[in-house]
Protein backbone atom coordinates (compact mmCIF):
# COMPACT_ATOMS: atom_id res chain seq x y z
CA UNK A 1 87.80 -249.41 -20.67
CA UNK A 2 90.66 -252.25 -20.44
CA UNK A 3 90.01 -256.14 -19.40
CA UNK A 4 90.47 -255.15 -15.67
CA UNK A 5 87.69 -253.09 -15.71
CA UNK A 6 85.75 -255.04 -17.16
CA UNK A 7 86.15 -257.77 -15.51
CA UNK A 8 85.48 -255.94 -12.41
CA UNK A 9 81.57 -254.99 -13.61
CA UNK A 10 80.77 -258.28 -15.10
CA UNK A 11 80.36 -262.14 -13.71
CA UNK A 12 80.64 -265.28 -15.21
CA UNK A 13 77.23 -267.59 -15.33
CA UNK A 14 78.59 -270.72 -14.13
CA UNK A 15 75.03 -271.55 -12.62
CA UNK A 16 73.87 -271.51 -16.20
CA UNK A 17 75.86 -273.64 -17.42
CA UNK A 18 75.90 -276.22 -14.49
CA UNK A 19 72.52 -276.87 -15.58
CA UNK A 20 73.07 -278.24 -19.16
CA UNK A 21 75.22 -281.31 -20.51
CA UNK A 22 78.79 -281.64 -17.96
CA UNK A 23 81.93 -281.14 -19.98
CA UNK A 24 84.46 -282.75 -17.66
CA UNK A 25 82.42 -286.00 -18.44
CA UNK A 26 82.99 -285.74 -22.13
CA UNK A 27 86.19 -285.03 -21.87
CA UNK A 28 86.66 -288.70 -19.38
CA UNK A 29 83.89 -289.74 -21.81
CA UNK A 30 84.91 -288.81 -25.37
CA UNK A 31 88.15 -288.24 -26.32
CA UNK A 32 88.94 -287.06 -29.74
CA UNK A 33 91.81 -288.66 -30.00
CA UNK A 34 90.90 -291.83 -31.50
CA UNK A 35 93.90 -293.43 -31.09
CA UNK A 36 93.41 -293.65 -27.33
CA UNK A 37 89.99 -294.45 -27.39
CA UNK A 38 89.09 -297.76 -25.50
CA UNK A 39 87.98 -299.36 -29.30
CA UNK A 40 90.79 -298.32 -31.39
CA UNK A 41 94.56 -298.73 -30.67
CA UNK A 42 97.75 -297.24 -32.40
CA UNK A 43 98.35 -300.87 -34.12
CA UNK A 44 94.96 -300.87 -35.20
CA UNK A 45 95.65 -297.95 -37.31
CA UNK A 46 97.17 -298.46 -40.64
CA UNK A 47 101.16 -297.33 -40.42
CA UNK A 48 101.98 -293.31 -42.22
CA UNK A 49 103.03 -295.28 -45.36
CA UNK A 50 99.26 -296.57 -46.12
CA UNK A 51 98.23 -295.28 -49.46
CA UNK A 52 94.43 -293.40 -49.65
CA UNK A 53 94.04 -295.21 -53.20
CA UNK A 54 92.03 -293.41 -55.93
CA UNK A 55 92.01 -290.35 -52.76
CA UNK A 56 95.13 -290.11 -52.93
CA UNK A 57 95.04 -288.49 -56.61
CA UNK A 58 93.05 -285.84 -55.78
CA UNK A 59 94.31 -282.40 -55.45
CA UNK A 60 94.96 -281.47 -51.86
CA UNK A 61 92.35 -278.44 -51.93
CA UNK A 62 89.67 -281.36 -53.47
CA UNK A 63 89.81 -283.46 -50.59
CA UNK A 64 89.51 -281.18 -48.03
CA UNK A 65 86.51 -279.88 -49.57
CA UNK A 66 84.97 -283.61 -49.60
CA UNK A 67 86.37 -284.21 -46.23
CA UNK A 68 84.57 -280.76 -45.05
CA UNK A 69 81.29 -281.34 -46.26
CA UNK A 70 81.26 -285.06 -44.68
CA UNK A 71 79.02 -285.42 -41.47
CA UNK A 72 80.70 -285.41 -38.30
CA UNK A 73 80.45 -288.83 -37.17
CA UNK A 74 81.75 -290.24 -40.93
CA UNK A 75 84.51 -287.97 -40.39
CA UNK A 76 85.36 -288.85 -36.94
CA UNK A 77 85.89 -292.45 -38.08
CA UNK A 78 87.51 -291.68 -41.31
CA UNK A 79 90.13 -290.80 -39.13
CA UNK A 80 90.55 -293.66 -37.56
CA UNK A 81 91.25 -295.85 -40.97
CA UNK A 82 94.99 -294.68 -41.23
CA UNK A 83 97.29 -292.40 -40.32
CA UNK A 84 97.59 -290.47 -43.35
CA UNK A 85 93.62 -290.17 -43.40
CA UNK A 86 94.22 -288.81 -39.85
CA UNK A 87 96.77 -286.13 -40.37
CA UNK A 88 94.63 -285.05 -43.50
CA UNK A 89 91.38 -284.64 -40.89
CA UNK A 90 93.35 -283.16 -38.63
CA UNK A 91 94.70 -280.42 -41.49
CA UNK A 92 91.43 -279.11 -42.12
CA UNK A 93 91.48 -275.76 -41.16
CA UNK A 94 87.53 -275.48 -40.06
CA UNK A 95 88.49 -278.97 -37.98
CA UNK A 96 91.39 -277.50 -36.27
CA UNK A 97 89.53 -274.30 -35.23
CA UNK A 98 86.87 -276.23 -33.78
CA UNK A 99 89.12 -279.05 -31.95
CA UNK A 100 91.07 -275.90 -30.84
CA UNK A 101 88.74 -273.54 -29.43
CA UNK A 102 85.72 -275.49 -28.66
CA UNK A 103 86.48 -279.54 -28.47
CA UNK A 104 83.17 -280.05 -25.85
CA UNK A 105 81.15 -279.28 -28.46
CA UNK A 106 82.40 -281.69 -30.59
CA UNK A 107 82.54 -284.29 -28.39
CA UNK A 108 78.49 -283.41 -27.07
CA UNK A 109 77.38 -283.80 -31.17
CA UNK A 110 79.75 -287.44 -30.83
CA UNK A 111 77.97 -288.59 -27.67
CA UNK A 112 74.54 -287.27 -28.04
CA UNK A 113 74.76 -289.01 -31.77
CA UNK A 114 73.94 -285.49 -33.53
CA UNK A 115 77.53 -285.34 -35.20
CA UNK A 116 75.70 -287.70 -38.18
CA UNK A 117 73.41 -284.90 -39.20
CA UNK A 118 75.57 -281.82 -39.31
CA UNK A 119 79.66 -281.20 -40.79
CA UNK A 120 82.52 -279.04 -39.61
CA UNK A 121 81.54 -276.21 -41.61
CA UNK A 122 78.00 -276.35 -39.98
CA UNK A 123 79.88 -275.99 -36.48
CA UNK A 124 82.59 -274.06 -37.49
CA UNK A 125 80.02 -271.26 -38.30
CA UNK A 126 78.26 -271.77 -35.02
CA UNK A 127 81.39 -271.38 -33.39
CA UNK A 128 82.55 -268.05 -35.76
CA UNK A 129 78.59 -266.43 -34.87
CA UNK A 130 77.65 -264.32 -31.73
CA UNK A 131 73.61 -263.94 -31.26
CA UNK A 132 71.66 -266.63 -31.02
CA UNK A 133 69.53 -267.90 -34.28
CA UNK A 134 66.22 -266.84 -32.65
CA UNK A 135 66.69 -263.85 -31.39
CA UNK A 136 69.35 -260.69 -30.85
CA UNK A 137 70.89 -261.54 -27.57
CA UNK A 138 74.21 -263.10 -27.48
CA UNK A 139 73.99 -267.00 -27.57
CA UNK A 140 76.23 -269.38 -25.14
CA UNK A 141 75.06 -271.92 -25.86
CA UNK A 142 75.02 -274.90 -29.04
CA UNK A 143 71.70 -276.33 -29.36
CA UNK A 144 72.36 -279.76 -30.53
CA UNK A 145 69.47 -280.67 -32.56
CA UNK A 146 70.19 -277.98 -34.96
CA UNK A 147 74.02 -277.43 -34.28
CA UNK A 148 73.35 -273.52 -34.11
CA UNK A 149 73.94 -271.00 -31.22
CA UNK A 150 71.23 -270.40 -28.95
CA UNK A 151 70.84 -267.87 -25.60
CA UNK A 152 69.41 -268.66 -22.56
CA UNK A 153 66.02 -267.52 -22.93
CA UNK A 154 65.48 -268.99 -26.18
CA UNK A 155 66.41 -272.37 -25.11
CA UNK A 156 64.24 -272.46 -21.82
CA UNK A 157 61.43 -271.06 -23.49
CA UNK A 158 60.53 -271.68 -26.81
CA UNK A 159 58.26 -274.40 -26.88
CA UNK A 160 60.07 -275.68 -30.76
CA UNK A 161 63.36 -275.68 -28.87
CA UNK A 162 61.77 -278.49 -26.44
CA UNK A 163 63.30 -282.11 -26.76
CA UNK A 164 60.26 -284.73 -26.25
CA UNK A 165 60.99 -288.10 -27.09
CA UNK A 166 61.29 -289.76 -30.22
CA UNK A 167 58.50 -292.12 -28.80
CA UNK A 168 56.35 -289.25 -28.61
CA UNK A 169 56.73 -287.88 -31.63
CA UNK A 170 55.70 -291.25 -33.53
CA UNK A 171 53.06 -291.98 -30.99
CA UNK A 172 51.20 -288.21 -31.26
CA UNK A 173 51.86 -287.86 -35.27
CA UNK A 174 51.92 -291.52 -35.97
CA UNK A 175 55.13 -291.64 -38.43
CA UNK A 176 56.38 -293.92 -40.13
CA UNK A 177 59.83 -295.29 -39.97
CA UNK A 178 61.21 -293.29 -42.73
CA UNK A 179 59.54 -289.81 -41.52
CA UNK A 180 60.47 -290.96 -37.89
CA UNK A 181 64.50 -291.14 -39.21
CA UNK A 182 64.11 -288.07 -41.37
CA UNK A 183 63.67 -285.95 -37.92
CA UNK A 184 66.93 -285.09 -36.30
CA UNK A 185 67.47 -287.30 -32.68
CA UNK A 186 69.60 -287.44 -30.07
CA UNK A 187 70.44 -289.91 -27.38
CA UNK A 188 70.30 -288.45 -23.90
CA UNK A 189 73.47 -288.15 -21.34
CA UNK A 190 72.08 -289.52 -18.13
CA UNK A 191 73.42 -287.62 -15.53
CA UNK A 192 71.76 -284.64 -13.29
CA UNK A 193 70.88 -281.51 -14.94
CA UNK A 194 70.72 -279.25 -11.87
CA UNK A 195 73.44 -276.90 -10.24
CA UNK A 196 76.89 -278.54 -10.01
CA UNK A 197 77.39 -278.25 -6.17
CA UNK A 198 73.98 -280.59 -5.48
CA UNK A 199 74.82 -283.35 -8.04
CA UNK A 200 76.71 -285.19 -5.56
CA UNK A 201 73.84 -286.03 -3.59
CA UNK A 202 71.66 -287.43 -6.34
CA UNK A 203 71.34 -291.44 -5.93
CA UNK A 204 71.20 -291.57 -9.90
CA UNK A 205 73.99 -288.93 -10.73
CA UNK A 206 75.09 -292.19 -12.76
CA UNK A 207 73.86 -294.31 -15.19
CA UNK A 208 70.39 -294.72 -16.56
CA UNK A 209 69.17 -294.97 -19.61
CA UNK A 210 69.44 -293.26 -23.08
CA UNK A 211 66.52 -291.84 -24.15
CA UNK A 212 65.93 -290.88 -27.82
CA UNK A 213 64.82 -287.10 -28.26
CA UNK A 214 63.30 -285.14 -31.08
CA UNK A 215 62.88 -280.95 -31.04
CA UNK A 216 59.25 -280.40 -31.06
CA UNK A 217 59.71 -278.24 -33.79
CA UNK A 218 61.22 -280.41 -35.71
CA UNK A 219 58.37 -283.31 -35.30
CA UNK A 220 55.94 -280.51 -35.60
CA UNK A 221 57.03 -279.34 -39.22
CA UNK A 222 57.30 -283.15 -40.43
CA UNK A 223 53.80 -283.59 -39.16
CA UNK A 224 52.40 -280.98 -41.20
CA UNK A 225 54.53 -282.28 -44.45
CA UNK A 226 52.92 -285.37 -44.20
CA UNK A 227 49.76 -285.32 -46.39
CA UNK A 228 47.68 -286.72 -44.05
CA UNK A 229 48.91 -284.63 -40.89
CA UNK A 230 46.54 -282.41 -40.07
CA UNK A 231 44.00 -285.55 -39.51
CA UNK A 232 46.31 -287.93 -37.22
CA UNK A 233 44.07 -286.48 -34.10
CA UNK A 234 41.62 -283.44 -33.16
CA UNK A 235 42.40 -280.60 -32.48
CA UNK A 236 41.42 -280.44 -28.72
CA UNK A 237 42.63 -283.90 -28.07
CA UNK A 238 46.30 -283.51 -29.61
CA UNK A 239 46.34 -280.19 -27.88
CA UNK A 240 45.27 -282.81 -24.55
CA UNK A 241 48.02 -284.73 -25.78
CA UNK A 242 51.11 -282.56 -27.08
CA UNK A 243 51.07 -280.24 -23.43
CA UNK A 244 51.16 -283.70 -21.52
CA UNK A 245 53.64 -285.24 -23.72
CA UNK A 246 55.87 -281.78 -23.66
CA UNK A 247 56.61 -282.13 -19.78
CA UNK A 248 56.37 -285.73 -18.84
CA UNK A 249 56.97 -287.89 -21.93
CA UNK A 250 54.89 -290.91 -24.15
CA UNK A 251 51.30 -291.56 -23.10
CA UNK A 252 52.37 -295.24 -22.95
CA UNK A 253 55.70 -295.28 -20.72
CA UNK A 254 56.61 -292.11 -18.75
CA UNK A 255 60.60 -292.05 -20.17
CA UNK A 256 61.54 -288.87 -18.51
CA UNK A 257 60.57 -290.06 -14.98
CA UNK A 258 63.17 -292.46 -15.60
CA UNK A 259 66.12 -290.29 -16.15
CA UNK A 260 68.35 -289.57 -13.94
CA UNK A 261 68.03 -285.92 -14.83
CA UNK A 262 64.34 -285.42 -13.49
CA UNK A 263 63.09 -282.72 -11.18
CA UNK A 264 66.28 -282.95 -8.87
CA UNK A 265 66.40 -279.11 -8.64
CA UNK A 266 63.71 -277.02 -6.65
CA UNK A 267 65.02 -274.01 -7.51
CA UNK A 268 63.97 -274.55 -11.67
CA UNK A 269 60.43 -275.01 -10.38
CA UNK A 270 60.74 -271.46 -8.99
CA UNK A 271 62.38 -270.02 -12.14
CA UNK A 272 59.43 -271.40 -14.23
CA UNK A 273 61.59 -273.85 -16.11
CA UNK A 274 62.13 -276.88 -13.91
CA UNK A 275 59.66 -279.18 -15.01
CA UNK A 276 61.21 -279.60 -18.57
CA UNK A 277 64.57 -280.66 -17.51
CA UNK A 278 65.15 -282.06 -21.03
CA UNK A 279 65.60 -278.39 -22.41
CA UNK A 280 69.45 -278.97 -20.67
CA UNK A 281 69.63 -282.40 -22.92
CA UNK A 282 70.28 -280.96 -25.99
CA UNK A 283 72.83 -277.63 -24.75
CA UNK A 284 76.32 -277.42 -24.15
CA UNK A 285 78.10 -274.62 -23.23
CA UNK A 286 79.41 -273.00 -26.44
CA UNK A 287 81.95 -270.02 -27.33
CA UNK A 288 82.34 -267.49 -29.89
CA UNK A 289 85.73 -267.18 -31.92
CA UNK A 290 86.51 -263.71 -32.19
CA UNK A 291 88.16 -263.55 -35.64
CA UNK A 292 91.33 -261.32 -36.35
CA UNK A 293 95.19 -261.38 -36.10
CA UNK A 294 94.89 -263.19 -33.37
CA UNK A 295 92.12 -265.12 -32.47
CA UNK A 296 90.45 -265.69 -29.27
CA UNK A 297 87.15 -267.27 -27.38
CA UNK A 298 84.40 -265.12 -25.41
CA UNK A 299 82.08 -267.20 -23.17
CA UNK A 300 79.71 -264.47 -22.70
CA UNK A 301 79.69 -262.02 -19.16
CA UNK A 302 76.35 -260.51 -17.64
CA UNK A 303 76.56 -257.45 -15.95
CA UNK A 304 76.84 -256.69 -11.63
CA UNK A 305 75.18 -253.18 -12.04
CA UNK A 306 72.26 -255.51 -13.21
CA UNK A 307 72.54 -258.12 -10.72
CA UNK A 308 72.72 -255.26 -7.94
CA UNK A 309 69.78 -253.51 -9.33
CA UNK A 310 67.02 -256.82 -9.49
CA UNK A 311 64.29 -256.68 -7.25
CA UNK A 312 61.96 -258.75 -6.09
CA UNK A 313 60.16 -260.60 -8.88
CA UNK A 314 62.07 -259.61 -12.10
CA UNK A 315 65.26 -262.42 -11.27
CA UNK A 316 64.38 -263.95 -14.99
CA UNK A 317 65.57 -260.61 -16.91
CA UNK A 318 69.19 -261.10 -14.91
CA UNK A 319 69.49 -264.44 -15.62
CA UNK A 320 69.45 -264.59 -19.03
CA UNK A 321 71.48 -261.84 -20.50
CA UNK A 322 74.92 -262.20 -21.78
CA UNK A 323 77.46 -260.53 -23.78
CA UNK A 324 80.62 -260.62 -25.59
CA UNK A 325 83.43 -258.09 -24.32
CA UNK A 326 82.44 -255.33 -27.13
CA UNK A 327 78.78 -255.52 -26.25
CA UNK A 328 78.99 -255.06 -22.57
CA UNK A 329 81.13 -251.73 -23.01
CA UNK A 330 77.90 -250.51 -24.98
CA UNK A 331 75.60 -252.12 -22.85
CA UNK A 332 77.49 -250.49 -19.76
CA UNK A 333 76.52 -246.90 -21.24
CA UNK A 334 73.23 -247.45 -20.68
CA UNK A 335 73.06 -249.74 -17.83
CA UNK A 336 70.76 -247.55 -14.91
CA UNK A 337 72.49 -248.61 -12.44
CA UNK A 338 76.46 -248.42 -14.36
CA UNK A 339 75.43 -244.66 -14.96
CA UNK A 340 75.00 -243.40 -11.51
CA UNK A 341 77.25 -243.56 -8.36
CA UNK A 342 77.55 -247.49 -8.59
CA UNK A 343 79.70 -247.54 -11.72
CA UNK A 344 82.42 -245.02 -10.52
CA UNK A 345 82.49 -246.59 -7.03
CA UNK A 346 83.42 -249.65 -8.44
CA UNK A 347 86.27 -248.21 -10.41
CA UNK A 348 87.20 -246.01 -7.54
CA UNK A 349 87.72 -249.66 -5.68
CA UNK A 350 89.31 -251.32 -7.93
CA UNK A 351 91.96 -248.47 -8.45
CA UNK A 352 92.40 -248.39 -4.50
CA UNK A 353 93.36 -252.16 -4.22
């Protein structure tokens, strides 16, 4: 089967990914380039002639190690110091993959604040795996808090995979500071998390605030490392507690009916997953690399025959499969509906055009 066939079974999900963090505003938003960004100018940066002192007398293949297992926001600034820090950032062959064939995930870890718990070898795998880290299906998506690939279904329905606030997490568990910091967070992107065509209507579409978020997991697991954890409440009340918390926010101040992302699409209440518009928060879309002589991205495809053969009542199974090109031409073979007339009409169409 060549790339015109295939192309003429499968569809893109661009409804998916509508619904999760907007890459044209990170690219307005956060460009890599740091020398154009509004707080650092090309005289600001030290001239190509700027030594990297005691740096500079490490072996090439040292520093590029050191450089590589640096968080993402130290290394993002360290190339900012001087030129010849930049160019050596820029070298890193994990860094140029990544700033090649995925840059919005990059700059979603930057501007969601995540980049300072994960490095480019952390994304760099992301970006070289296919399934998502839960489960078998193909993954388009980077889950932020954890900087690993995760598929639709995973990410709208695994209650771990939930952002709540950090606020909640300290108010339900009562942390301390230094558990509360040892739990990855990320800062919110207001903006709508809906399908792209109804944004424009939304009064709050812009602005807002930032909200701190926590995967439940995550606060979960530190709860029960605590010593004390499993007698912060009873049972019955934190379970009270934990489901309110989960879709509306702190007991104290409702944060997520302040965002400008909440409840804007009518259609997610329908699909089941609408009231936990913070799921979206911590996504971006996300490719795979396909590794060989020469290398190329897959977004993921889902399959017509599929989408022609839903009925009533079973949308969810349609909406949340994708695959990479290779998988599709397997999944095609058995496909009920790709097996009988529908699949050789189609290519009896597209030969005809």
């Amino acid at each position: 089967m060549d790339a015109n066939e295939l192309r003429y079974l499968t569809y893109s999900r661009g409804d998916l990914y509508d619904r999760t963090i907007d890459t044209e505003d990170l690219q307005h938003d956060c460009p890599l380039d740091q020398i154009s960004s509004k707080t650092l100018s090309a005289s600001h940066m030290q001239d190509a002639t700027a030594s990297l002192g005691l740096f500079d007398k490490l072996p090439l293949e040292t520093m590029q190690n050191v450089l590589s297992n640096i968080d993402l926001s130290t290394l993002t600034l360290l190339r900012s110091i001087s030129k010849p820090m930049n160019h050596l950032v820029n070298s890193l062959p994990d860094y140029k993959k990544v700033v090649t064939h995925s840059p919005d995930a990059l700059r979603a870890l930057l501007s969601t604040h995540t980049a300072q718990y994960f490095t480019v070898i952390d994304l760099y795998n992301a970006l070289r795996a296919q399934k998502c880290f839960l489960c078998c299906r193909f993954g388009a998506f980077l889950y932020l808090l954890n900087c690993r690939r995760c598929c639709w279904h995973c990410l709208t329905s695994i209650d771990d995979l939930l952002p709540i606030s950090q606020a909640s997490a300290k108010l339900l568990y009562r942390f301390d500071e230094q558990t509360t910091a040892n739990v990855p967070m990320l800062l919110n992107i207001p903006g709508s998390y809906s399908l792209k065509q109804s944004r424009s209507s939304h009064p709050k579409s812009k602005g807002g605030i930032r909200v701190a978020l926590v995967a439940y997991g995550a606060a979960r697991k530190a709860c029960k490392e605590l010593q004390d954890g499993a007698a912060v409440l009873d049972k019955r009340t934190k379970a009270k507690q934990e489901t309110r918390i989960a879709f509306r926010g702190p007991l104290s101040q409702d944060y997520m009916e302040d965002m400008d992302c909440m409840n804007y699409d009518p259609a997610g209440y329908n699909a089941g997953y609408g009231l936990q518009p913070q799921r979206f928060m911590a996504a971006v879309r996300f490719p795979t690399l396909i590794t060989g002589t020469d290398a190329t991205v897959e977004w993921g495809v889902s399959c017509l025959g599929c989408l022609e053969e839903a009925t009533s009542g079973d949308e969810e199974q349609f909406w949340n499969r994708q695959y990479t090109n290779e998988d599709m031409v397997k999944h095609l073979k058995h496909c009920d509906k790709a097996r009988h007339s529908w699949f050789k009409d189609r290519m009896k169409e597209l030969h005809n055009r």
